[in-house]
Protein backbone atom coordinates (compact mmCIF):
# COMPACT_ATOMS: atom_id res chain seq x y z
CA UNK A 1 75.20 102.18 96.56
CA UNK A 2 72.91 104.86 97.72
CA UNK A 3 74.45 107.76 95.52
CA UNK A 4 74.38 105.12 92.81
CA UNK A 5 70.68 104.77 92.79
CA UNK A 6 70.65 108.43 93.24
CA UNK A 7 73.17 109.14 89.95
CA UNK A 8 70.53 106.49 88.32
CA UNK A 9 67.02 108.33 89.21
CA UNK A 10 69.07 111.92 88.42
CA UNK A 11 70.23 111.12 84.93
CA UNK A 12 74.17 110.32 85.06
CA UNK A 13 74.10 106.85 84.34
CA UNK A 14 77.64 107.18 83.97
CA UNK A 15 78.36 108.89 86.83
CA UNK A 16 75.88 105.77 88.31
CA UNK A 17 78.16 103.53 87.14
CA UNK A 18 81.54 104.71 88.19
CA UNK A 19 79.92 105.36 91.60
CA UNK A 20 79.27 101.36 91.92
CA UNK A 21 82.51 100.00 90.99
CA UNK A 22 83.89 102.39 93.52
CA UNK A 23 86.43 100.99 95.77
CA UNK A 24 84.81 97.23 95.07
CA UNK A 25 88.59 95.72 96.25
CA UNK A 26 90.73 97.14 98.54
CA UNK A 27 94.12 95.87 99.49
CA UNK A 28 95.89 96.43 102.56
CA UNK A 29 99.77 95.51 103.62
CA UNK A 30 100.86 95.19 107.36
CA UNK A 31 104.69 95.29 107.82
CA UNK A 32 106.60 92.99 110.75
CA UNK A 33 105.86 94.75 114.06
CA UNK A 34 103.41 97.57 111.82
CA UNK A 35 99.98 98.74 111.29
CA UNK A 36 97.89 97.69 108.41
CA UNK A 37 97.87 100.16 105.74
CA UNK A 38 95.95 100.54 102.67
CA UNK A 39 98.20 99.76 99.66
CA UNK A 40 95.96 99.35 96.48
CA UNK A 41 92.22 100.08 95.61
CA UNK A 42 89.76 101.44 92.91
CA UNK A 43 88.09 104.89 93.48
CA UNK A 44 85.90 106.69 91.44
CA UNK A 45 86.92 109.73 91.99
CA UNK A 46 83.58 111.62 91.85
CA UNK A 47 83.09 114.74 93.97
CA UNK A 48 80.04 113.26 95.39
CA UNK A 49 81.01 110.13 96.34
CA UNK A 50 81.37 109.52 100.23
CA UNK A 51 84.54 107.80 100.04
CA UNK A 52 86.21 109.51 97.78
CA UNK A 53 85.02 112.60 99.75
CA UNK A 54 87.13 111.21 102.97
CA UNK A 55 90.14 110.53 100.92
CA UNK A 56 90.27 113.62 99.43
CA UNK A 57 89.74 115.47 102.52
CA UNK A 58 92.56 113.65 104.30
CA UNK A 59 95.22 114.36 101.61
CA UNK A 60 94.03 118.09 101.29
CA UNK A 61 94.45 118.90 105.13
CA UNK A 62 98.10 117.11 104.90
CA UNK A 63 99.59 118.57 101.53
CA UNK A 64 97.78 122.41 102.47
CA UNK A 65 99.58 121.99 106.23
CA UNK A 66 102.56 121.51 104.95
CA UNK A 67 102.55 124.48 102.94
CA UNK A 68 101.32 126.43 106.02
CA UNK A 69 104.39 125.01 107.49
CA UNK A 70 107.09 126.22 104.90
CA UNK A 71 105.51 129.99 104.71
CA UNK A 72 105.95 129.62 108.40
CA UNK A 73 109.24 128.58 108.70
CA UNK A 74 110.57 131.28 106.17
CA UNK A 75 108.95 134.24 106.30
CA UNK A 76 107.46 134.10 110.62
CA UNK A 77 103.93 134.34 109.10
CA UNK A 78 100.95 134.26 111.11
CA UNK A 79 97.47 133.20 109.87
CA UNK A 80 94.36 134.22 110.11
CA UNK A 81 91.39 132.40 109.18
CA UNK A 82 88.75 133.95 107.44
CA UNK A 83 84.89 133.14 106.61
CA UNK A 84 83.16 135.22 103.78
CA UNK A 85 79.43 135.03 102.82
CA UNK A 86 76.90 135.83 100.35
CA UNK A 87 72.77 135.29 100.92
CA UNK A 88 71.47 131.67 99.69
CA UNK A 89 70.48 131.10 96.46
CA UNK A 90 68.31 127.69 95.17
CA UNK A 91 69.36 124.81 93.32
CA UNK A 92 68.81 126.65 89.92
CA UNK A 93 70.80 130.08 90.87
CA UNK A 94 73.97 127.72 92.36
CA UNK A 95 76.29 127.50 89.50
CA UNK A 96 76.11 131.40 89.06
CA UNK A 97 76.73 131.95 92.61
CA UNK A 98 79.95 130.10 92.68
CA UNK A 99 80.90 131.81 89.53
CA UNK A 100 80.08 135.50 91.87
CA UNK A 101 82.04 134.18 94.71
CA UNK A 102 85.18 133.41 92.83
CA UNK A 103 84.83 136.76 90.94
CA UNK A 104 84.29 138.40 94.23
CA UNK A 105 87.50 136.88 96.13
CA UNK A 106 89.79 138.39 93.27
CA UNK A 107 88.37 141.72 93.40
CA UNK A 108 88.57 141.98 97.28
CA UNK A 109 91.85 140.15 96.98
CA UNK A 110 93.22 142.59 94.28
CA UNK A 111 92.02 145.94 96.70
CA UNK A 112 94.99 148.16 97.51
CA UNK A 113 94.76 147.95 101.29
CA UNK A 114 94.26 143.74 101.24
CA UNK A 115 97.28 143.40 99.04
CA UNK A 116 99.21 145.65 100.92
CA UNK A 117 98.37 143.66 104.40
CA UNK A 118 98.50 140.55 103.45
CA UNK A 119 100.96 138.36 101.68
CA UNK A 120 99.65 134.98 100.81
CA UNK A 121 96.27 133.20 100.76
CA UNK A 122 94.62 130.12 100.28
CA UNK A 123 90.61 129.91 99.78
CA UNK A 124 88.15 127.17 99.11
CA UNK A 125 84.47 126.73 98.54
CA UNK A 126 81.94 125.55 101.04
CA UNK A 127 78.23 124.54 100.08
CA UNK A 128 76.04 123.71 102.73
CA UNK A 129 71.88 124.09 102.42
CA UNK A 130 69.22 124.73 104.87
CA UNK A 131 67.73 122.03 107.07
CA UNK A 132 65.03 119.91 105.31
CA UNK A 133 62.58 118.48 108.16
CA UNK A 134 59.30 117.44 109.06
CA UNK A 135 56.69 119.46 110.86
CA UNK A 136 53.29 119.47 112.03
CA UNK A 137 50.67 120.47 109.58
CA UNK A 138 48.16 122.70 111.64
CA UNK A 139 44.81 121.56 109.65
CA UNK A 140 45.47 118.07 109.39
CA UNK A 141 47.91 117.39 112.54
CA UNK A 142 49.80 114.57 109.88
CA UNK A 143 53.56 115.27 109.49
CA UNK A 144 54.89 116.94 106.37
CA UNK A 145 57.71 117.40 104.60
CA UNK A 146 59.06 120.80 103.79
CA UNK A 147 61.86 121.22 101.63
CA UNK A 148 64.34 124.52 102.41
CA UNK A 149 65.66 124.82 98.95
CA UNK A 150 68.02 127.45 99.78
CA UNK A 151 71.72 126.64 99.23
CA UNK A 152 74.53 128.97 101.04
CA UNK A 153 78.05 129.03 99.54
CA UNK A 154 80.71 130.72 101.15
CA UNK A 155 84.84 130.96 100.92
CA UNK A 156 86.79 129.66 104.05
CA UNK A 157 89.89 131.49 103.53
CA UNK A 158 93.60 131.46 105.13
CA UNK A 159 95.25 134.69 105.03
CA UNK A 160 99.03 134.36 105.34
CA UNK A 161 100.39 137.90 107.36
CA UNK A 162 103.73 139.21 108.65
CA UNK A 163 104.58 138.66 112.49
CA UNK A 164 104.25 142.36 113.37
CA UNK A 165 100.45 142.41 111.89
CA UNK A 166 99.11 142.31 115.41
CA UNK A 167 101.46 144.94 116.53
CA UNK A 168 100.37 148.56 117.63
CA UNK A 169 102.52 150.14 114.78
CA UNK A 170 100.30 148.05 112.23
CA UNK A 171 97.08 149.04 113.59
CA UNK A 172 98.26 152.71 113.41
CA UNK A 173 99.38 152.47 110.15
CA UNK A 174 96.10 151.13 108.77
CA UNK A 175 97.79 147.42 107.78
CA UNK A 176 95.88 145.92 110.24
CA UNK A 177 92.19 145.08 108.98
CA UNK A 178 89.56 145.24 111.45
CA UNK A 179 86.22 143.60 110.96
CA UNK A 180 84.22 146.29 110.08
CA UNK A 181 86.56 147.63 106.94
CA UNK A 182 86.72 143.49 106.04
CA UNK A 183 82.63 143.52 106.09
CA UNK A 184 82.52 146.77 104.07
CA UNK A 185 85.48 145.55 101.47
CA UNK A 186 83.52 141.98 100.81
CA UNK A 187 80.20 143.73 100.29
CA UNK A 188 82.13 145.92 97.08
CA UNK A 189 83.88 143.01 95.91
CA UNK A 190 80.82 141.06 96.21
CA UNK A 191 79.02 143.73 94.40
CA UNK A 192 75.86 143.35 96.88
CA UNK A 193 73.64 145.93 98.44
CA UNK A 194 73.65 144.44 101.90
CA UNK A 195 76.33 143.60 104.88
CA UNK A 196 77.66 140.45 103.95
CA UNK A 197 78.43 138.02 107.24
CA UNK A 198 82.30 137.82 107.57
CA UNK A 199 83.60 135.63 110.43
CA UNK A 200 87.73 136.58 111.48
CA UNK A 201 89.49 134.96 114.14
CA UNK A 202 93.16 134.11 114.59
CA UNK A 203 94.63 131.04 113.95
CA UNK A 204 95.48 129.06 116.81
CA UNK A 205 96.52 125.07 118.39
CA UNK A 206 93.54 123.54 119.43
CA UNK A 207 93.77 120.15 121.41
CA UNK A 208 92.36 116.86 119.72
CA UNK A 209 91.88 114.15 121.66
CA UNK A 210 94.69 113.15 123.63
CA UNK A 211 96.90 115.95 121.64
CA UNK A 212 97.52 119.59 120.36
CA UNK A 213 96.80 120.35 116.38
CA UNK A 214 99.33 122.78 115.58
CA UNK A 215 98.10 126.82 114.12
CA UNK A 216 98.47 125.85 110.74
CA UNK A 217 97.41 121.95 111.09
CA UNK A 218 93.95 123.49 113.12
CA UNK A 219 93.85 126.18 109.98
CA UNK A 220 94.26 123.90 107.47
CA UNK A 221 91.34 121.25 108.69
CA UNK A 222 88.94 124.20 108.89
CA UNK A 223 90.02 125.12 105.35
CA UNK A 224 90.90 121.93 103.16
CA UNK A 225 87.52 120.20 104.32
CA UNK A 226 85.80 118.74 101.34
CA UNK A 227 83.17 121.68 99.46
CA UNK A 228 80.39 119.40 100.45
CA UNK A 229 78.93 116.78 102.78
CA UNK A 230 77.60 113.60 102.11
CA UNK A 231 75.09 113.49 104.59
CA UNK A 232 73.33 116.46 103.32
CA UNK A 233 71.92 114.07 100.35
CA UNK A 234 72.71 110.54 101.77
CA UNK A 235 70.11 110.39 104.19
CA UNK A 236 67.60 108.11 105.08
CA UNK A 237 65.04 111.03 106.65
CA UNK A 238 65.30 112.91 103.55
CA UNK A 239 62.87 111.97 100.75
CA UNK A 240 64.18 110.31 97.47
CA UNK A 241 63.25 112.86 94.89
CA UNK A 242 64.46 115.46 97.16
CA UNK A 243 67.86 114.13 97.69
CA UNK A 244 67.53 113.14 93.72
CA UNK A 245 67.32 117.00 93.31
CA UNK A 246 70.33 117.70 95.38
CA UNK A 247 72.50 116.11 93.70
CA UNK A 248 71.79 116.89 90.36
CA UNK A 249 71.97 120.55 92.02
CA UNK A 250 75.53 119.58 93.06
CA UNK A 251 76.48 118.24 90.03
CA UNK A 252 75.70 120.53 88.12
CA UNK A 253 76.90 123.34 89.83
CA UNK A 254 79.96 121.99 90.69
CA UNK A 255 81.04 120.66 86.92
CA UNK A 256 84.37 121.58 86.13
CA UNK A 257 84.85 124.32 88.57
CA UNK A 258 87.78 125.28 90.64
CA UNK A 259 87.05 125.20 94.34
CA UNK A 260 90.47 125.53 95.90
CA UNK A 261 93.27 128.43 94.78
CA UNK A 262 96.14 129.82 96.50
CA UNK A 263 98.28 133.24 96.09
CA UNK A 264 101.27 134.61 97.03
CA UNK A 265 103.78 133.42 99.65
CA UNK A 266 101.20 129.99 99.90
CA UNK A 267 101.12 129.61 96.27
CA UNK A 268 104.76 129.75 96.27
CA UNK A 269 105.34 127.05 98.96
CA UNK A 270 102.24 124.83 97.17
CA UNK A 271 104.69 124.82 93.68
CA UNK A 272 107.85 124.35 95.93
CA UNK A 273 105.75 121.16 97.53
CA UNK A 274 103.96 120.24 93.86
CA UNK A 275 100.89 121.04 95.90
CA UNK A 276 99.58 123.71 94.44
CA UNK A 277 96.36 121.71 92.63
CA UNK A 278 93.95 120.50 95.61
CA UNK A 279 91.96 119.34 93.28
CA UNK A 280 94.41 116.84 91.30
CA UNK A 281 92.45 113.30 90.83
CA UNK A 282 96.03 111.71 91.43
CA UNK A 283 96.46 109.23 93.91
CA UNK A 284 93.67 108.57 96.67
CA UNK A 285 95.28 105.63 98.07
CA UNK A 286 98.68 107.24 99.47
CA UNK A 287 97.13 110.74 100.98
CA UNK A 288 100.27 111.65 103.25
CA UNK A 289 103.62 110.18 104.13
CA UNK A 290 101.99 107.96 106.84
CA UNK A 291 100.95 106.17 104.33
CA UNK A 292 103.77 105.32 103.07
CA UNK A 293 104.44 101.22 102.66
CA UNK A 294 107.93 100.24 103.46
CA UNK A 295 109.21 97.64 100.18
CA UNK A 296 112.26 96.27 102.65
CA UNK A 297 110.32 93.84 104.93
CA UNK A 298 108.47 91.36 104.95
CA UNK A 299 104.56 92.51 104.37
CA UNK A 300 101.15 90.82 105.11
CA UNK A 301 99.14 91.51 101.82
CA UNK A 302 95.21 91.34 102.14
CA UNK A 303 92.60 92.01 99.37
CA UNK A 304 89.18 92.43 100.39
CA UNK A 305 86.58 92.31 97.53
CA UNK A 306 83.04 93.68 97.95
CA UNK A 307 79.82 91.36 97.49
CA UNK A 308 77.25 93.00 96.65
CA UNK A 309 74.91 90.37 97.87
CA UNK A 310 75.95 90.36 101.50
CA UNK A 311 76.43 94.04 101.08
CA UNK A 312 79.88 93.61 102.91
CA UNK A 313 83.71 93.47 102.01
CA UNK A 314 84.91 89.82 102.12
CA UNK A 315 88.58 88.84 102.45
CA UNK A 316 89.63 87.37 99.01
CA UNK A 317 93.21 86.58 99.64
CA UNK A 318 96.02 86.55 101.84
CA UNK A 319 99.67 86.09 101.35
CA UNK A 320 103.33 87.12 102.84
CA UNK A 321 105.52 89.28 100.52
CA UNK A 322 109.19 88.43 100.57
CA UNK A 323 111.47 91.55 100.23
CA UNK A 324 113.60 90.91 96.89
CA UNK A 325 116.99 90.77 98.92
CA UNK A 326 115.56 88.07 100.97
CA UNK A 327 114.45 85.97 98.36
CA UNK A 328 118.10 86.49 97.02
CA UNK A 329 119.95 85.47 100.22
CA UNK A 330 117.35 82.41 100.27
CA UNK A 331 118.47 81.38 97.01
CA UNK A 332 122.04 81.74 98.19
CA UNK A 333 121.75 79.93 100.65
């Protein structure tokens, strides 16, 4: 309802509307013995929208870890995870940005060294913007706003490689790409007159909670995580015009633009898994095979509509589906 009012005050009264009909029922089955799990429900859609956001996220991380999981399994790659910068640019310059980072990733991508080293990739877009606070004004001692409007876009990028990249042999033949020759490569591709920040580090397991992400699960969270965040324009310490501002900056910038691409042995294993489009608006409701509803047992089926008045979901019905073969044999019987 927030980004609603925001849509509203920004101009997309369309955009308004599709944002407040969002997910306004939701309907959930729980199998005998089971967990609930979400089996029908309305999203918008919208790149801004919070929920849709989470959704999205979910079914990126599941369908990109999979790939990372096939290019594993057949060619003994190892990834490496890779963070490439440019300097912030406002609200106004944001669109053109986006437009020089994709340009830049196929030029550095396309250099005779990177191709040669490595053998599949997958990179996404990342906005986030500087801190908007409140500080101390020296002459009057009251508390003012100031507004950062800098914006900082940047690639998070997998790079697929062969097992012996590591190896001594590689790093004597020159196929193994230190930092240094990675900083100097962006800058050209980037077409920039300074040292662009590039972050490299190795993928690895990391624990979570009470168990171990795999490499390529830990990769592909870092990677498949939504372009934007929420909470960098739905929040209550930020003031309305400003967060008005960012999100017709957002919008704007992000209309119709490709955020997520893949190449090589990743884009080969995304087609194989009819992955290879991030960005689909398919199905929000199923986002990986745990989601899956089982149609042979008996299921709990519970709609929840939202009331706007109470500003809370309220449980609308409840009923017990009857697999077809049972109601059969009941007839039979």
């Amino acid at each position: 309802m927030k980004l609603y009012e925001l849509y509203e005050k920004a101009g997309y009264p369309e955009y308004a509307a599709r944002t407040r009909d969002c997910a306004t029922f939701l309907e959930f089955a729980t199998p005998e013995g089971g967990e609930r799990k979400l089996r029908t429900a309305n999203f918008c859609k919208l790149r801004l929208c919070p929920m849709c956001i989470g959704r999205r996220a979910r079914q990126n991380v599941w369908k990109l870890s999979r790939v990372l999981d096939m290019v594993e399994a057949e060619h003994g790659a190892k990834f490496i995870f890779l963070t490439l910068t440019m300097q912030n640019v406002d609200g106004e310059h944001l669109s053109a940005a986006l437009e020089q980072l994709t340009k830049a990733w196929d030029r550095f991508a396309r250099q005779r060294p990177v191709a040669r080293s490595v053998k599949g990739w997958f990179r996404s877009i990342e906005i986030t913007r500087g801190d908007d606070r409140y500080h101390k004004d020296r002459k009057t001692g009251r508390m003012v706003f100031k507004a950062d409007n800098g914006y900082h876009p940047h690639l998070h990028v997998i790079l697929a490689v062969e097992p012996d990249y590591f190896s001594r042999e590689s790093r004597k033949s020159g196929k193994y790409l230190n930092q240094s020759d990675l900083v100097e490569r962006w800058r050209k591709a980037l077409r920039v007159d300074y040292a662009p920040s590039v972050q490299i580090e190795t993928a690895k397991a990391k624990r979570k909670g009470g168990g171990v992400d795999s490499a390529s699960l830990a990769a592909a969270k870092e990677a498949a995580k939504y372009p934007i965040k929420d909470e960098e324009y739905i929040d209550p310490d930020l003031p309305e015009d400003r967060a008005v501002e960012i999100v017709r900056d957002y919008t704007e910038a992000l209309r119709k633009r490709r955020l997520m691409a893949f190449g090589g042995w990743l884009k080969d294993a995304a087609r194989a898994l009819d992955a290879d489009n991030l960005e689909d608006d398919g199905d929000l409701v199923h986002v990986s095979d745990d989601d899956v509803i089982r149609d042979d047992v008996k299921l709990l089926i519970e709609r929840f509509d939202w009331h706007f008045g109470a500003g809370d979901y309220i449980l609308a019905s409840r009923e017990i589906s009857v697999p077809l073969k049972d109601m059969r044999k009941e007839k039979t019987e």
